[in-house]
Protein backbone atom coordinates (compact mmCIF):
# COMPACT_ATOMS: atom_id res chain seq x y z
CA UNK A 1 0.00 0.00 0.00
CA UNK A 2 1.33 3.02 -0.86
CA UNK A 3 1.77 5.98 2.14
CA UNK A 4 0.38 8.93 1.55
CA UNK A 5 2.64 11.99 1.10
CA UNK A 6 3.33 14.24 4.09
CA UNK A 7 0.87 17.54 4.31
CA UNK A 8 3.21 20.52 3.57
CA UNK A 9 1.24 22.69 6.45
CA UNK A 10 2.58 19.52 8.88
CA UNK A 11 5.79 20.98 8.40
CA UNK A 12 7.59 23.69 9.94
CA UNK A 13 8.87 24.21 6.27
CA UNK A 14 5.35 24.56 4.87
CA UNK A 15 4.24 26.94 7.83
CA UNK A 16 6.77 29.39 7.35
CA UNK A 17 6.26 29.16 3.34
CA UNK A 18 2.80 30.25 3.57
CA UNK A 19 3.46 32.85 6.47
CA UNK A 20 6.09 34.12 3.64
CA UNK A 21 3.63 34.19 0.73
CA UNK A 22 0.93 35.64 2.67
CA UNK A 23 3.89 38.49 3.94
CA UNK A 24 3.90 38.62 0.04
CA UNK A 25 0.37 39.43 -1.00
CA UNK A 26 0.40 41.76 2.75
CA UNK A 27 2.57 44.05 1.06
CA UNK A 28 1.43 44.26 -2.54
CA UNK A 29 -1.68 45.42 -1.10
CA UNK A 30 -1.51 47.16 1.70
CA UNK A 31 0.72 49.55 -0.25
CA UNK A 32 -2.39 50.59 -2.68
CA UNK A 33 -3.68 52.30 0.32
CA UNK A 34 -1.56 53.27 2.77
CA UNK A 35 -0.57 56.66 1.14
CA UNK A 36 -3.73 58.27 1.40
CA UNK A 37 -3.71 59.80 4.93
CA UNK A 38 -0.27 60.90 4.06
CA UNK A 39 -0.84 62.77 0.72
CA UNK A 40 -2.17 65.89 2.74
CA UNK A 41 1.86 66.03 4.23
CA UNK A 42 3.18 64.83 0.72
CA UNK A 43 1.77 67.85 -0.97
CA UNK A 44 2.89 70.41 1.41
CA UNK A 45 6.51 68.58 1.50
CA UNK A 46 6.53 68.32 -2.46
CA UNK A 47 4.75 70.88 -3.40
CA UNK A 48 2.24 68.87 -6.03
CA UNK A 49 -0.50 70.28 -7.23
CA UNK A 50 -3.63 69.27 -6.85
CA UNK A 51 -4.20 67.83 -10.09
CA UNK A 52 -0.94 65.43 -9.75
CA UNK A 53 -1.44 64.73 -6.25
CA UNK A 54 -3.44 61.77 -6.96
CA UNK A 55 -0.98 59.99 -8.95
CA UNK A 56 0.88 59.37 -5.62
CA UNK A 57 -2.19 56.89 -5.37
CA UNK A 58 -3.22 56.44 -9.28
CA UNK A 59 0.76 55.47 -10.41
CA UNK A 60 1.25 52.87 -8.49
CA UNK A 61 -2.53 51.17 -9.54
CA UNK A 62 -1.78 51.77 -13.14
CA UNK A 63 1.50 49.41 -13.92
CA UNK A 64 0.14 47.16 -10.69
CA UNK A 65 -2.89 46.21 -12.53
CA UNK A 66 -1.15 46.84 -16.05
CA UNK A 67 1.22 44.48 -15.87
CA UNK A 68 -0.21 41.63 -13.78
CA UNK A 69 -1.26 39.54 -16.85
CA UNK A 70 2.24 39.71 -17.94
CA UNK A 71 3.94 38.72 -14.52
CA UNK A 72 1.83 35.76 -13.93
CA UNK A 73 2.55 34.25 -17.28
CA UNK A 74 6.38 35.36 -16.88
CA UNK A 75 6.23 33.65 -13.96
CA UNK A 76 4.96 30.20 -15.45
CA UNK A 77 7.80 30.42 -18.37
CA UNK A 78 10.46 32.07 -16.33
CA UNK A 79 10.33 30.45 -13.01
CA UNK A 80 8.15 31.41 -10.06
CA UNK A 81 11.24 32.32 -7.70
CA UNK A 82 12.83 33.89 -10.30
CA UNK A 83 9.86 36.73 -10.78
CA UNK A 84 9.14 36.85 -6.72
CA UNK A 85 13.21 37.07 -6.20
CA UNK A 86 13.35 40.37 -8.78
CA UNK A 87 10.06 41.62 -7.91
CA UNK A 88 10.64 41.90 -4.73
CA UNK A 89 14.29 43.89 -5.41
CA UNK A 90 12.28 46.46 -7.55
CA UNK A 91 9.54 47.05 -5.17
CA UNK A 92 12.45 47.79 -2.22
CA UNK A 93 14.68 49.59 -4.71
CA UNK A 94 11.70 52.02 -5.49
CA UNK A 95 10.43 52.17 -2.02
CA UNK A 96 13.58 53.53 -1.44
CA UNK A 97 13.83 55.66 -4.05
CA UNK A 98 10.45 56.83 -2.83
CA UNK A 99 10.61 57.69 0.75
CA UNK A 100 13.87 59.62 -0.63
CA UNK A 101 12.07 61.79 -3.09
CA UNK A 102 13.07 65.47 -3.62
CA UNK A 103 10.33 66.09 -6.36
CA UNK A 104 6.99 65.16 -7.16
CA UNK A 105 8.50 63.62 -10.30
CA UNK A 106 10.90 61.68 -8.54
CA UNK A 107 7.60 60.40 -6.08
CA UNK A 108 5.48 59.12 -8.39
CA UNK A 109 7.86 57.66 -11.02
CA UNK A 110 9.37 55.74 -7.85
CA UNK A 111 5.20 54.62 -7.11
CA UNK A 112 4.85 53.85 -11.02
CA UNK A 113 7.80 51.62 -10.62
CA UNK A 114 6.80 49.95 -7.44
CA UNK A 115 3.55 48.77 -8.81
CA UNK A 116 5.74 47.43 -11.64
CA UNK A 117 7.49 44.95 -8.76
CA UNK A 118 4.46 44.45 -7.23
CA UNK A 119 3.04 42.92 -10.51
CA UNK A 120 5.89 40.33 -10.34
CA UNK A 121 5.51 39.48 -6.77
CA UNK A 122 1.85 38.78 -6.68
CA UNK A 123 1.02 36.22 -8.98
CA UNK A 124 4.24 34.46 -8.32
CA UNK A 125 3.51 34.49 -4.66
CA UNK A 126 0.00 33.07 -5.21
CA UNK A 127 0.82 30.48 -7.84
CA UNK A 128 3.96 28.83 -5.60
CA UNK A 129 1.00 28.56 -2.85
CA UNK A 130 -1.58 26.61 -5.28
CA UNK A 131 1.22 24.34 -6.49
CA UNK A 132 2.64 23.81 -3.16
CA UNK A 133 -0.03 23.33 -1.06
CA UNK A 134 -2.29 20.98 -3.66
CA UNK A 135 -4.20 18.81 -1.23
CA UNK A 136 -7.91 19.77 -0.20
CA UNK A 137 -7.53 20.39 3.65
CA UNK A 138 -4.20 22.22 3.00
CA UNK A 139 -5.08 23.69 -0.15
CA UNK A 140 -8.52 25.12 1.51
CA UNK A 141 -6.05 26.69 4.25
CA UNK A 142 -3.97 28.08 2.44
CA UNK A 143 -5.98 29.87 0.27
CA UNK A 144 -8.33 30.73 3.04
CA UNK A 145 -5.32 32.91 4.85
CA UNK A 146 -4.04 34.21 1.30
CA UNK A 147 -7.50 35.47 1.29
CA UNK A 148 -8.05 36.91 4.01
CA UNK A 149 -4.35 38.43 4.15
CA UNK A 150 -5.92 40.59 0.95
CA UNK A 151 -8.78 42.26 2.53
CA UNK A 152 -6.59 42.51 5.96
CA UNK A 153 -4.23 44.90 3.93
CA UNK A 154 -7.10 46.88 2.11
CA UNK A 155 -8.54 48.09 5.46
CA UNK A 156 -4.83 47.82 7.47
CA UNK A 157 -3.51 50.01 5.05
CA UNK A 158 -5.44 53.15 6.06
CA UNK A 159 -4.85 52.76 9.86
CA UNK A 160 -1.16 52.16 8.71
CA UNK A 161 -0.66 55.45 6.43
CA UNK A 162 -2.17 57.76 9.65
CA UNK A 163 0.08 56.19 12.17
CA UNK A 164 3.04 56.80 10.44
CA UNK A 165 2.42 60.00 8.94
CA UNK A 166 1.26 61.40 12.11
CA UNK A 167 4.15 60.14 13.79
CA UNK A 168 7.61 59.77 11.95
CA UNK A 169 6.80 61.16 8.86
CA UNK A 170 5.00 59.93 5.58
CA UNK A 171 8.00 58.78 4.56
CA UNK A 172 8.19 55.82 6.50
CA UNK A 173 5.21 54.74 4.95
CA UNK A 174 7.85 53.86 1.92
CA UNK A 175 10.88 53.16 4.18
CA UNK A 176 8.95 50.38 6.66
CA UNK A 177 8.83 48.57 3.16
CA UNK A 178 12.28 47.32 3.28
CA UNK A 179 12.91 45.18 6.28
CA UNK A 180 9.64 43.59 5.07
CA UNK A 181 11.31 43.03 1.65
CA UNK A 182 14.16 41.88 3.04
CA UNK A 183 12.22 39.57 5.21
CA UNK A 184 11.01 38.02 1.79
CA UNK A 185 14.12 37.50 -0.42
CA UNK A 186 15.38 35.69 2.70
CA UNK A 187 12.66 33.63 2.76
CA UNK A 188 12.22 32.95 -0.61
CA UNK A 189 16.30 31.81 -1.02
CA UNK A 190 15.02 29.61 1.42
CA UNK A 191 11.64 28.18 1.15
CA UNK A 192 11.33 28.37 -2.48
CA UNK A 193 12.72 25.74 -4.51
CA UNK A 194 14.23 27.24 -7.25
CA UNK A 195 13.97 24.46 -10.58
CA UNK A 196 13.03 25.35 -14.07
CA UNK A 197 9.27 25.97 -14.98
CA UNK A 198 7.61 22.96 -16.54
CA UNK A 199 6.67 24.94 -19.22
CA UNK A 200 9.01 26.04 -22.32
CA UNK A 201 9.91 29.69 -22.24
CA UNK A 202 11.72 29.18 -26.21
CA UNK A 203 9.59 30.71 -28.68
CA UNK A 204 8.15 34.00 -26.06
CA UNK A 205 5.22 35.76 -27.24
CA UNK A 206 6.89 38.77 -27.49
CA UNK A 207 3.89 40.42 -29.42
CA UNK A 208 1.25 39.40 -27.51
CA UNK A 209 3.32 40.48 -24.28
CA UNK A 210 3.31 44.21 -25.85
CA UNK A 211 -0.26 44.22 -26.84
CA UNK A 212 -1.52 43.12 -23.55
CA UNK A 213 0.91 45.06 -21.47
CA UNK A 214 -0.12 48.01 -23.41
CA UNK A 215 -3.50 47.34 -23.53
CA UNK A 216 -4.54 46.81 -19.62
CA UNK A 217 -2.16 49.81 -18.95
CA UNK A 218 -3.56 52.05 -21.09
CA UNK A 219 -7.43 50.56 -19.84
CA UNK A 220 -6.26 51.05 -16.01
CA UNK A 221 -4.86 54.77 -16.94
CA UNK A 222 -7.80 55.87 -19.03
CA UNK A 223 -10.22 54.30 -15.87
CA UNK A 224 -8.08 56.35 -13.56
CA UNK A 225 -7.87 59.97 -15.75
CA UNK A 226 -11.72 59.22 -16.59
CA UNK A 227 -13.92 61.09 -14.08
CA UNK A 228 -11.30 64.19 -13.66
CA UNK A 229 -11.36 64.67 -17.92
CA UNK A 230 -14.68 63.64 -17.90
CA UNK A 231 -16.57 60.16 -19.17
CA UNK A 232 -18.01 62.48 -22.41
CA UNK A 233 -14.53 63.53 -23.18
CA UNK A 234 -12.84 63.67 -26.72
CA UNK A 235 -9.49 62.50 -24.45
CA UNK A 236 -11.62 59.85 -22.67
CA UNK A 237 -13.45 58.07 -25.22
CA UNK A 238 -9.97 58.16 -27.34
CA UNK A 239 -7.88 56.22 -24.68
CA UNK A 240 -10.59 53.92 -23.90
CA UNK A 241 -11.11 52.97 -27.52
CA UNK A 242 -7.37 52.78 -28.32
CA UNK A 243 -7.15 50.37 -25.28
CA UNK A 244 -10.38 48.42 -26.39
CA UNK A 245 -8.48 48.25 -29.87
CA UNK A 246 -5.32 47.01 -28.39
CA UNK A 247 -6.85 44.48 -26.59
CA UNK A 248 -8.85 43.33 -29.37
CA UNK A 249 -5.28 42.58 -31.03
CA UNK A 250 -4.03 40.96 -28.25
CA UNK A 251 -6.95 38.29 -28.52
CA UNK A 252 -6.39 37.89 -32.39
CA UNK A 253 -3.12 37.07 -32.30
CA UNK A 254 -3.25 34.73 -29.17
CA UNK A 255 -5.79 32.84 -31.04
CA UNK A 256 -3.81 32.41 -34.06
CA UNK A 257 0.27 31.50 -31.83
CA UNK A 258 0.89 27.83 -31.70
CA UNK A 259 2.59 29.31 -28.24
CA UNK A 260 0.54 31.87 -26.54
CA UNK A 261 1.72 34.19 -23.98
CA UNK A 262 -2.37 33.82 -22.80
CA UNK A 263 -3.32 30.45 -23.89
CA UNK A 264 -7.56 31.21 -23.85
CA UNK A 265 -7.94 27.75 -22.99
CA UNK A 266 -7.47 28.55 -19.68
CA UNK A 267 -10.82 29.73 -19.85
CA UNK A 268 -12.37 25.92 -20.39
CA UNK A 269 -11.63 25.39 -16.70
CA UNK A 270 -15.45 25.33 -15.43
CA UNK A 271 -16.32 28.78 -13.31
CA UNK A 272 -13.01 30.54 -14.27
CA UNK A 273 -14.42 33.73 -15.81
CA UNK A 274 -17.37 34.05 -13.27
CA UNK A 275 -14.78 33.72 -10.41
CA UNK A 276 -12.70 36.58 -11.46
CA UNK A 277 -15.64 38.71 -12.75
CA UNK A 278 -16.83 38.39 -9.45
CA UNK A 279 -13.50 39.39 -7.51
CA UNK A 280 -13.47 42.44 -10.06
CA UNK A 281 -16.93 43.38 -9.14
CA UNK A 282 -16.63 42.98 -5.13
CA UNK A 283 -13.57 44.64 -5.20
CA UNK A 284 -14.99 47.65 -7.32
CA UNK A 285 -17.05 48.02 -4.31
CA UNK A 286 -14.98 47.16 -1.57
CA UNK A 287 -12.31 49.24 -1.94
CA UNK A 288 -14.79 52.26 -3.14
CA UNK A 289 -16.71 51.96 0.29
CA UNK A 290 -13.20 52.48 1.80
CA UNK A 291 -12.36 55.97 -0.02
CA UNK A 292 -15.77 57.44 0.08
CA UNK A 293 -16.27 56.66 4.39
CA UNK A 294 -12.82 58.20 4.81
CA UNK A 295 -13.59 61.44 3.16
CA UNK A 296 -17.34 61.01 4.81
CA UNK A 297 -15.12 60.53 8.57
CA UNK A 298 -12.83 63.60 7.62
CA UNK A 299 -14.49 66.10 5.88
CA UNK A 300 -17.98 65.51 7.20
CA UNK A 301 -17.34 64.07 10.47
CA UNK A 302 -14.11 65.75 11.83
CA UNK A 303 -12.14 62.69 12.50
CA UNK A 304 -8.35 62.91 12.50
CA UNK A 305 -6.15 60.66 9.83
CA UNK A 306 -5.29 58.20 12.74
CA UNK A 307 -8.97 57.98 14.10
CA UNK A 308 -10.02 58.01 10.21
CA UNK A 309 -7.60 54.52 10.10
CA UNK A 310 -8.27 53.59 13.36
CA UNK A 311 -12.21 53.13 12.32
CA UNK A 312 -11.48 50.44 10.06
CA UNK A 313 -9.82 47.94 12.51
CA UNK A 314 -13.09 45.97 13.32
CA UNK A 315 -13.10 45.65 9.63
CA UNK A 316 -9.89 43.45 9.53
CA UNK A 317 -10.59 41.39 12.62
CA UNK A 318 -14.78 40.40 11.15
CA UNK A 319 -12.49 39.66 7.90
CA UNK A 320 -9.91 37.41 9.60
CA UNK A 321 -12.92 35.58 11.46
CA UNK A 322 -15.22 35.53 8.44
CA UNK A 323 -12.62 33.74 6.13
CA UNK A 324 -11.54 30.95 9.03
CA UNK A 325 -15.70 30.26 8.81
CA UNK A 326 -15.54 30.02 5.49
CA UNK A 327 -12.81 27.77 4.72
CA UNK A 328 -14.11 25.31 7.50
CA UNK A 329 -17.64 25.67 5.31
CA UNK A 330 -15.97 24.38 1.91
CA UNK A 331 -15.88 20.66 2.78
CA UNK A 332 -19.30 20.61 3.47
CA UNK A 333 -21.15 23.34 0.83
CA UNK A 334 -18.16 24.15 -1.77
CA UNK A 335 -17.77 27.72 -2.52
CA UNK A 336 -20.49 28.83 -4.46
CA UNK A 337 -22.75 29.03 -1.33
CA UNK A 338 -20.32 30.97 0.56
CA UNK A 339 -19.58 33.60 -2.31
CA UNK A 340 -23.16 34.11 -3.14
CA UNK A 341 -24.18 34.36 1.06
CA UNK A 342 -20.88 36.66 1.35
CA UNK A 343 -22.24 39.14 -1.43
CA UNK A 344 -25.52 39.41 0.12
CA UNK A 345 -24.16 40.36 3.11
CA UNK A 346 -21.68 42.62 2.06
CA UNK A 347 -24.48 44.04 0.17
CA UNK A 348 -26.40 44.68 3.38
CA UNK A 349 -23.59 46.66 5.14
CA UNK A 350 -23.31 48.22 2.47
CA UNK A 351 -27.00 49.66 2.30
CA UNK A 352 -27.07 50.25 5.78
CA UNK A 353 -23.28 52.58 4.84
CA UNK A 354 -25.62 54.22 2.46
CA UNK A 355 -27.54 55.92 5.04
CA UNK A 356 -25.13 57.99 6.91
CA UNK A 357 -26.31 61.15 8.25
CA UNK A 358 -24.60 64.72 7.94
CA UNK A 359 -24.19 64.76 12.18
CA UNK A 360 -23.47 61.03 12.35
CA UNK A 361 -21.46 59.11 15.09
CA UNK A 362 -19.26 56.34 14.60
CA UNK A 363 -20.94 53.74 16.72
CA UNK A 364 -24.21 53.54 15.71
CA UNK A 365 -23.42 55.34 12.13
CA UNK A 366 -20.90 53.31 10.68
CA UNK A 367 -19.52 50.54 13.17
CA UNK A 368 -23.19 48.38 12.26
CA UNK A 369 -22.61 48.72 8.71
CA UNK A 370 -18.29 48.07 8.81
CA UNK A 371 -19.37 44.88 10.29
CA UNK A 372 -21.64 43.53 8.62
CA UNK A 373 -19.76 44.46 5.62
CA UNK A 374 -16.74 42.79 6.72
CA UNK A 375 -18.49 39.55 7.35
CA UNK A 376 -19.36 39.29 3.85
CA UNK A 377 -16.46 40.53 2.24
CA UNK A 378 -14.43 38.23 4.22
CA UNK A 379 -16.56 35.06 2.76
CA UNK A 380 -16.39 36.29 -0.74
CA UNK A 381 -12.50 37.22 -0.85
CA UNK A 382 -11.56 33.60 0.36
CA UNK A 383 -14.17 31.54 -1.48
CA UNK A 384 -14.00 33.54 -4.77
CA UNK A 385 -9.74 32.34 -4.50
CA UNK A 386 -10.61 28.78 -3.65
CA UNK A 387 -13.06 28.62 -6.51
CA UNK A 388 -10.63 30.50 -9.16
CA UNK A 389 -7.79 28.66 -8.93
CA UNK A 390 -10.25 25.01 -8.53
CA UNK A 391 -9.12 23.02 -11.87
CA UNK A 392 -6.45 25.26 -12.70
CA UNK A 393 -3.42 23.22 -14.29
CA UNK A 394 -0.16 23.83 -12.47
CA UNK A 395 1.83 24.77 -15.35
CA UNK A 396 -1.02 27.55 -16.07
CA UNK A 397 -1.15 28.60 -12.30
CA UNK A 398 0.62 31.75 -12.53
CA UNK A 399 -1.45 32.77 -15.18
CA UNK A 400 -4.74 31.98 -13.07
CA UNK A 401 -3.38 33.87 -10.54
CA UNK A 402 -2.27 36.85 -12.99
CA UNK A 403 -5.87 36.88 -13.54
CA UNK A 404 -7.35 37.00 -10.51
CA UNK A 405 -5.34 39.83 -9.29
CA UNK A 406 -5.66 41.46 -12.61
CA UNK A 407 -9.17 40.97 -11.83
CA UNK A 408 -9.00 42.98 -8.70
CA UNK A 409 -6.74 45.75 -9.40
CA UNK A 410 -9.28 46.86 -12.71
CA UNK A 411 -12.13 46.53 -10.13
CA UNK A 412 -10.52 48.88 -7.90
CA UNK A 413 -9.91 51.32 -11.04
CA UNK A 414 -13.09 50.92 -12.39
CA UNK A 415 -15.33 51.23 -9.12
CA UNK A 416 -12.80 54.43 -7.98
CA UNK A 417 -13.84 56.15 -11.86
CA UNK A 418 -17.55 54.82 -11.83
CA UNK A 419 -18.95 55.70 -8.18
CA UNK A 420 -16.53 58.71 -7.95
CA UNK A 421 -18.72 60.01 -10.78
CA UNK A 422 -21.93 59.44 -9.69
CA UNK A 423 -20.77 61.04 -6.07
CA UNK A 424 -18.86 63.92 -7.85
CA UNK A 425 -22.73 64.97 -9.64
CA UNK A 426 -25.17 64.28 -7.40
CA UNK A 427 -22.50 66.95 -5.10
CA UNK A 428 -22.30 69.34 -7.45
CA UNK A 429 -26.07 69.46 -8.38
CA UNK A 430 -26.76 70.30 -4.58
CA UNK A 431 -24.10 72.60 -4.14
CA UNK A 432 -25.16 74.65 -7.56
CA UNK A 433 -29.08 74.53 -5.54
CA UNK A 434 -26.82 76.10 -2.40
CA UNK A 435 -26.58 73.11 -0.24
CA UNK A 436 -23.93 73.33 2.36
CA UNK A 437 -21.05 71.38 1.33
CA UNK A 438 -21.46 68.99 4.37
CA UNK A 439 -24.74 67.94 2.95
CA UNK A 440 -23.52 68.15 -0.69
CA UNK A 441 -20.98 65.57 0.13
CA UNK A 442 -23.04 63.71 2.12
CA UNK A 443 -25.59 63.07 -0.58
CA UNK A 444 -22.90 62.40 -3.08
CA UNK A 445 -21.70 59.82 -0.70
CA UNK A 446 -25.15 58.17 -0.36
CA UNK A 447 -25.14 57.48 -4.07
CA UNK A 448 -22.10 56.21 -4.65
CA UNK A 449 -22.33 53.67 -1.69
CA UNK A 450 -25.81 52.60 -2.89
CA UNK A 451 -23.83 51.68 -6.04
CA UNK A 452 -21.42 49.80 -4.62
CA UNK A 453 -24.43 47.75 -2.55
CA UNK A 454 -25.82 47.29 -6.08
CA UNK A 455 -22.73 45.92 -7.83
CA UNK A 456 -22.32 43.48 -4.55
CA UNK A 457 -25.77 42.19 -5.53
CA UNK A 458 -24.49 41.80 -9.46
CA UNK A 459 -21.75 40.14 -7.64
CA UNK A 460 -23.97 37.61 -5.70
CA UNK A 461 -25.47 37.10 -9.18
CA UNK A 462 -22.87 36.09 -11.42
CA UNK A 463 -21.44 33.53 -8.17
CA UNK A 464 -24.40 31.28 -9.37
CA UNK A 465 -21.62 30.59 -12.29
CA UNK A 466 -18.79 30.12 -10.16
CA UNK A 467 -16.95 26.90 -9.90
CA UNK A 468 -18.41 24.83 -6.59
CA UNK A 469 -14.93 24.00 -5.18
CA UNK A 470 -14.09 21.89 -2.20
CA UNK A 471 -10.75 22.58 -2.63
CA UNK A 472 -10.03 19.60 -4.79
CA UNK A 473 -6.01 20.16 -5.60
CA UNK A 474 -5.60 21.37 -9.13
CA UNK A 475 -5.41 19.67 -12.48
CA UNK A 476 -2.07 18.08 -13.47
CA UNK A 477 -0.78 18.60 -16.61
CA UNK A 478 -0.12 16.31 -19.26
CA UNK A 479 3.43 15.70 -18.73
CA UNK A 480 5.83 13.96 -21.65
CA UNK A 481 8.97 12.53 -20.71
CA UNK A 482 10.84 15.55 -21.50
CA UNK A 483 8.83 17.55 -19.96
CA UNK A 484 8.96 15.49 -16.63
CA UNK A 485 12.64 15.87 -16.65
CA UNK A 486 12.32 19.41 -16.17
CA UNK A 487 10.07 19.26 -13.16
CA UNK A 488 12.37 19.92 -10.16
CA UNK A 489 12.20 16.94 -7.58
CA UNK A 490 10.37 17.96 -4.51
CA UNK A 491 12.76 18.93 -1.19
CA UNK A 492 12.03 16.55 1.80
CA UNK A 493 9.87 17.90 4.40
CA UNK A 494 11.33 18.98 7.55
């Protein structure tokens, strides 16, 4: 009879691996957020203007989400440790660069390039997890903290930014990046076996890596410039097209490669595409509810920056329990249940958000609502994973995970442009009838967060198409003898 293999998350080996690729996807995110209590000090220090000021934020969205496609598919051809070894230098080189800036210039093309390492690192760091931890009970774990690790850095990050800015300066929020990073390459040199990919990397898709690169960069940049040039715009409708055009490309000539940089079959795995339009769609709202309550807690409220990020801590900790219930729920109901329950209830908190009041207080205004909210988000973050990366083949896992962070970082881009629209009119209609600008930004606020409880419910919808995953580990692929050569032998378990 033969024994069954050892469960990597029995090891001390495996522990510290996942602690190391969550520490991964901790960073990558937390660092889309944590310079917005800070940019009030940043301008004053750096003298932007108020038009540039948001590319502090918008810079480091645009080549994060841009390029994700690109790094999870590098990763695949290239090697995994490779990408997370030299994404990982980038990210700390610019962080550095960053927290050193003299100039505006010098800020954001040091953000611009820091998304740029964070593209490697995060669909590296997530396909090393679904290939190393590949059996259900530690594949559902895994994923379950990777998860959860996600929306713990979207609502850390604020609370973060105000601490430091308030208290050494904002520009530790760039300099506490590198003992984290190196944290990480030490790790990785030595948790992360470093063998060739299973996959070829002769023949590189050189034009479909341009078309797509430029494509989703262009799309993220055009999402991000949208609502200040205007949706109607001569400027707007031109970079959207051109993106829509480039993108077109990219699938034509995919279709046609005998070796694809995106090989669309990826797309037969059952509940692939629902999966990440639903991560797109929750985090379009997710991180939207974030921005608008923080202005609504600032400029309508009167809280400070570290009482602004001090607001969201109950967030993280109904997150962290939410996902632990969830992953426990898989064996029994899969995932679909779970994302589809999750959306409703995020949906809920998100209604309830929707009603804050001009003179509001933060327990029974917003605390209810964060809650409630967090529950739900919690479910869908770490079930929508599970289910996206269910039947993924191992030598395509990097690009499944390209896509489901791709996935998120457009939702975040499209959910800022979309509900900061529909907040940005309904303000200025009432402060052209002579509301007070309290109220004006109050109402704005209540549209935009009814929005966001909307798209939760699309959300909720399109689950009923997500894969059902018990965390079955994923596909194998078909291996030929040559190919099997290539496969690095596993290290022994500690």
């Amino acid at each position: 009879m033969t024994a069954q293999p050892a469960s990597p998350l029995a090891t001390r080996r495996g522990k510290l691996l996942l602690l190391l690729l969550c520490a991964v996807q901790f960073l990558d995110v937390v660092d889309s957020s944590i310079m917005n209590v800070a940019l009030p000090s940043i301008r004053r220090d750096l003298h932007f203007s108020a038009q540039d000021l948001q590319w502090v934020l918008s810079g480091y969205l645009v080549t994060y989400g841009g390029l994700l496609l690109l790094g999870g598919r590098a990763g695949d051809l290239l090697g995994r440790r490779r990408l997370l070894v030299a994404g990982t230098v980038l990210f700390a080189a610019c962080s550095l660069a960053g927290g050193l800036a003299t100039s505006a210039g010098m800020l954001v093309s040091a953000r611009l390039a820091q998304g740029a390492g964070a593209a490697l690192m995060a669909p590296a760091g997530l396909s090393i997890l679904t290939t190393t931890f590949n059996s259900g009970n530690d594949r559902s774990k895994a994923l379950g903290a990777w998860s959860a690790i996600s929306g713990l850095a979207a609502a850390a990050g604020v609370f973060l930014g105000g601490v430091l800015s308030q208290g050494p300066g904002w520009r530790w929020v760039l300099f506490v990046n590198l003992p984290a990073c190196a944290l990480i390459l030490a790790g990785a040199f030595r948790l992360v076996p470093g063998g060739r990919p299973a996959t070829r990397a002769a023949g590189f898709d050189f034009p479909g890596a341009v078309l797509a690169t430029g494509g989703m960069l262009l799309l993220i940049y055009s999402l991000v410039r949208a609502p200040e040039q205007g949706w109607g715009s001569a400027a707007a409708i031109g970079e959207l097209s051109t993106a829509g055009v480039l993108l077109a490309a990219f699938t034509a000539t995919e279709l046609r490669r005998r070796d694809p940089l995106f090989p669309f079959s990826i797309f037969r795995v059952k509940g692939l595409a629902a999966s990440d339009a639903v991560q797109m769609i929750a985090f379009a709202a997710f991180v939207s509810v974030f921005y608008f309550l923080t202005l609504y807690m600032q400029n309508v409220i009167g809280f400070s920056p570290i009482r602004s990020g001090s607001a969201y801590l109950p967030v993280t900790a109904g997150i962290i329990v939410a996902a632990g219930i969830s992953s426990r729920l898989f064996a029994r109901t899969g995932t679909r249940p779970v994302i589809v329950a999750g959306a409703l209830t995020a949906a809920a908190g998100v209604w309830y958000l929707s009603r804050i009041p001009v003179h509001g207080t933060y327990p029974r205004t917003l605390l209810p609502g964060l809650l409630i909210m967090a529950f739900g988000v919690g479910a869908v973050l770490v079930s929508v994973t599970t289910a996206a990366n269910a039947g993924v083949p191992e030598d395509k896992a990097g690009l499944a995970a390209g896509l489901l962070n791709a996935s998120q970082q457009l939702g975040t881009a499209l959910g800022l442009a979309i509900f900061s629209a529909i907040a940005s009119a309904r303000t200025t209609a009432l402060l052209s009838a002579h509301a007070t600008p309290q109220q004006a930004l109050t109402a704005g606020f209540h549209r935009a967060l009814l929005a966001c409880a909307i798209f939760l419910l699309a959300a909720a919808a399109i689950a009923l198409r997500a894969a059902n995953s018990r965390g079955e580990p994923a596909a194998r692929p078909v291996v030929t003898t040559v190919a099997r050569e290539q496969v690095p032998a596993p290290e022994p378990a500690d």
